[in-house]
Protein backbone atom coordinates (compact mmCIF):
# COMPACT_ATOMS: atom_id res chain seq x y z
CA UNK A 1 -18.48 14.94 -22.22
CA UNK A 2 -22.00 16.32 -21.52
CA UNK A 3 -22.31 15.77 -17.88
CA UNK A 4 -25.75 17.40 -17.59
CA UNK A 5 -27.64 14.14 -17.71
CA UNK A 6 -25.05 13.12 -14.77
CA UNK A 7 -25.70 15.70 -12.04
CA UNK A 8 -28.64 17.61 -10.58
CA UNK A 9 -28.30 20.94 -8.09
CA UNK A 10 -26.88 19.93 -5.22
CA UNK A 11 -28.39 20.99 -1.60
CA UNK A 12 -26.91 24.37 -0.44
CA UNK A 13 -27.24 27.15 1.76
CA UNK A 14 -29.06 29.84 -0.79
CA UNK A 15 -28.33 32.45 1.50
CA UNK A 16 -24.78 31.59 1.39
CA UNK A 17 -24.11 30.88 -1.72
CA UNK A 18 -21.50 32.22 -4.16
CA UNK A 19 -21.95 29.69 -7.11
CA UNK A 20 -24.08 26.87 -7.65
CA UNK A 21 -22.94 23.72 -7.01
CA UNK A 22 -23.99 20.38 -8.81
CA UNK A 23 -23.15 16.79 -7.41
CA UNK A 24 -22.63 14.38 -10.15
CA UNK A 25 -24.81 11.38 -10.25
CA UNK A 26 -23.37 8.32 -11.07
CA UNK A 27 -19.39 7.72 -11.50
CA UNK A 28 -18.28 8.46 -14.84
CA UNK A 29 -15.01 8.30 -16.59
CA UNK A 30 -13.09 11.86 -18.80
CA UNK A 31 -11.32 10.43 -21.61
CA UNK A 32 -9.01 12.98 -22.36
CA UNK A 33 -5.64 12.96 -24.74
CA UNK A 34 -3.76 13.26 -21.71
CA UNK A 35 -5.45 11.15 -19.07
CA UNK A 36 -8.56 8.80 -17.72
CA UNK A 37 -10.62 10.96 -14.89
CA UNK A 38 -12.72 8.52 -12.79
CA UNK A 39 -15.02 11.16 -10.82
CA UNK A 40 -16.85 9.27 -8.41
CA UNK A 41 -20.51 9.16 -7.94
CA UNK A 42 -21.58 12.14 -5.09
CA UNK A 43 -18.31 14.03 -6.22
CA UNK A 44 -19.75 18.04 -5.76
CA UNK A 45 -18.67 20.77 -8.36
CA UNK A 46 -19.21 24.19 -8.78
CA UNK A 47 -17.73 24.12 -12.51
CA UNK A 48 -15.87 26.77 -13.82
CA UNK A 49 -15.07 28.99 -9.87
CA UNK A 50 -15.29 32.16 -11.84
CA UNK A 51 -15.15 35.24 -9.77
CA UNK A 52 -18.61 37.26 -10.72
CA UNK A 53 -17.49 40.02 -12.42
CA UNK A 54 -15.87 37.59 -15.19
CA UNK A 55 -19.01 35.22 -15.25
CA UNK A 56 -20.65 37.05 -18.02
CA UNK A 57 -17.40 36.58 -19.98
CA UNK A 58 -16.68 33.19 -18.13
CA UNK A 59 -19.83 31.30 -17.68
CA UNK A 60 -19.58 28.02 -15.02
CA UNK A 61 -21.92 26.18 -16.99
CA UNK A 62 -20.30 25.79 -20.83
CA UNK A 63 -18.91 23.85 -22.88
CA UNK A 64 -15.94 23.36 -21.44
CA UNK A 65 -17.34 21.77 -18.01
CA UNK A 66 -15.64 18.77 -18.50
CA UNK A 67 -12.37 20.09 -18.44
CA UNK A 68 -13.76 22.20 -15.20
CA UNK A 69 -15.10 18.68 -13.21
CA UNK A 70 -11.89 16.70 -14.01
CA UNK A 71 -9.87 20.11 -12.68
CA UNK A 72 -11.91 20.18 -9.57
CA UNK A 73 -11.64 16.27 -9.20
CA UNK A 74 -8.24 16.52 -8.75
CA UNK A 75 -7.80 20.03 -7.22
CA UNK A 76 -9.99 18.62 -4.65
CA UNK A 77 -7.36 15.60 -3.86
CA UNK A 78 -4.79 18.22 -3.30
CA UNK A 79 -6.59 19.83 -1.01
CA UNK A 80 -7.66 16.41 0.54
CA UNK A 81 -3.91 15.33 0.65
CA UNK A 82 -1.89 18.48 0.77
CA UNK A 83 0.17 17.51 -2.23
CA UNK A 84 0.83 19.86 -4.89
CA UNK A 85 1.73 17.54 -7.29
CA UNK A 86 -2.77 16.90 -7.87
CA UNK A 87 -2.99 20.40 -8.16
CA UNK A 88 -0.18 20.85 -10.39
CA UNK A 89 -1.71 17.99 -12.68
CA UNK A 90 -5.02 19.23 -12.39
CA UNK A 91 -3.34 22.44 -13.80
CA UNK A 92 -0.83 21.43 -16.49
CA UNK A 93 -3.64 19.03 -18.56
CA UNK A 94 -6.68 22.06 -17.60
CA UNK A 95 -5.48 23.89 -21.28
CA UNK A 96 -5.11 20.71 -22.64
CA UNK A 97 -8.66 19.55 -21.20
CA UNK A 98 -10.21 23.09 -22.73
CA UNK A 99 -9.08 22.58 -26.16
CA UNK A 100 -10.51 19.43 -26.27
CA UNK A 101 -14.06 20.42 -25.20
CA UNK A 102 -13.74 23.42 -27.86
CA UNK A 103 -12.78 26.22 -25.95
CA UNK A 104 -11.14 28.61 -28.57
CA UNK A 105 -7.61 29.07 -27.31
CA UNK A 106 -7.58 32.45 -26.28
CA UNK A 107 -10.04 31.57 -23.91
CA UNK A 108 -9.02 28.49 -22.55
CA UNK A 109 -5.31 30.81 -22.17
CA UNK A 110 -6.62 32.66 -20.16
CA UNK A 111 -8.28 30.38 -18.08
CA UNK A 112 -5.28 28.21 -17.66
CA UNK A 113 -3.33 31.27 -16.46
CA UNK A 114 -5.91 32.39 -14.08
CA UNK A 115 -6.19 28.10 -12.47
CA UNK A 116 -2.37 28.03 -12.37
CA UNK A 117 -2.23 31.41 -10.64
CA UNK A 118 -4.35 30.52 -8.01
CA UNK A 119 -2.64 27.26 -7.72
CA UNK A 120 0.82 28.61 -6.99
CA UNK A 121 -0.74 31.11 -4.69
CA UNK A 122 -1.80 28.42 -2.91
CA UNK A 123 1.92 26.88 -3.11
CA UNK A 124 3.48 29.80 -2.06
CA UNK A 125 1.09 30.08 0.87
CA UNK A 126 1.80 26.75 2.44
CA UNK A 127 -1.63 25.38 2.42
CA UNK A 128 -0.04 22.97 -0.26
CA UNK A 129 3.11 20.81 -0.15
């Protein structure tokens, strides 16, 4: 889904700021193979969270943002909740989600590796259940 109609800069401390963010309009549904995403209306994004030496390789804003929205939708309930179990959806159907919007597979490999990393990193630290 093109969600650039959908979501405008959001406000943000420039000074501060690592990536941008963008805060998505109006609530819109992800129909993917593997599930519906209802992202609510004010949700905030930063797309793909690529660290910056990769975002020349790894830009936030491609193709695949869809599959980046629905993964911080839900990694965004696990942090909300504590429970792994969002994150670990969020990360199982992210490849999935990256195929779907194009994203040759190598790519959207290495991507998954580098979400499910961080996600178990966050396990493994306690900050999730």
């Amino acid at each position: 889904k093109d969600f650039r109609p959908l979501m405008r800069l959001a406000k943000q401390d420039m000074s501060t700021i690592k990536l941008p963010k963008y805060e998505i309009m109006e609530d819109c549904k992800i129909l993917s193979e593997q599930s519906i995403y209802v992202i609510n209306k004010g949700f905030v994004t930063d797309g793909a969270s690529v660290p910056l030496p990769a975002r020349s390789l790894f830009p936030a804003m491609n193709k695949y943002f869809g599959a980046a929205v629905a993964h911080d939708y839900y990694c965004g309930v696990a942090n909300a909740t504590g429970l792994y179990s969002y994150r670990e959806k969020a990360d199982s159907e992210f490849y999935g989600n990256l195929i779907e919007c194009g994203t040759n597979k190598v790519r959207a490999k290495l991507m998954s590796f580098a979400v499910r990393s961080y996600g178990l990193m966050l396990k493994s630290s306690g900050k999730l259940k």
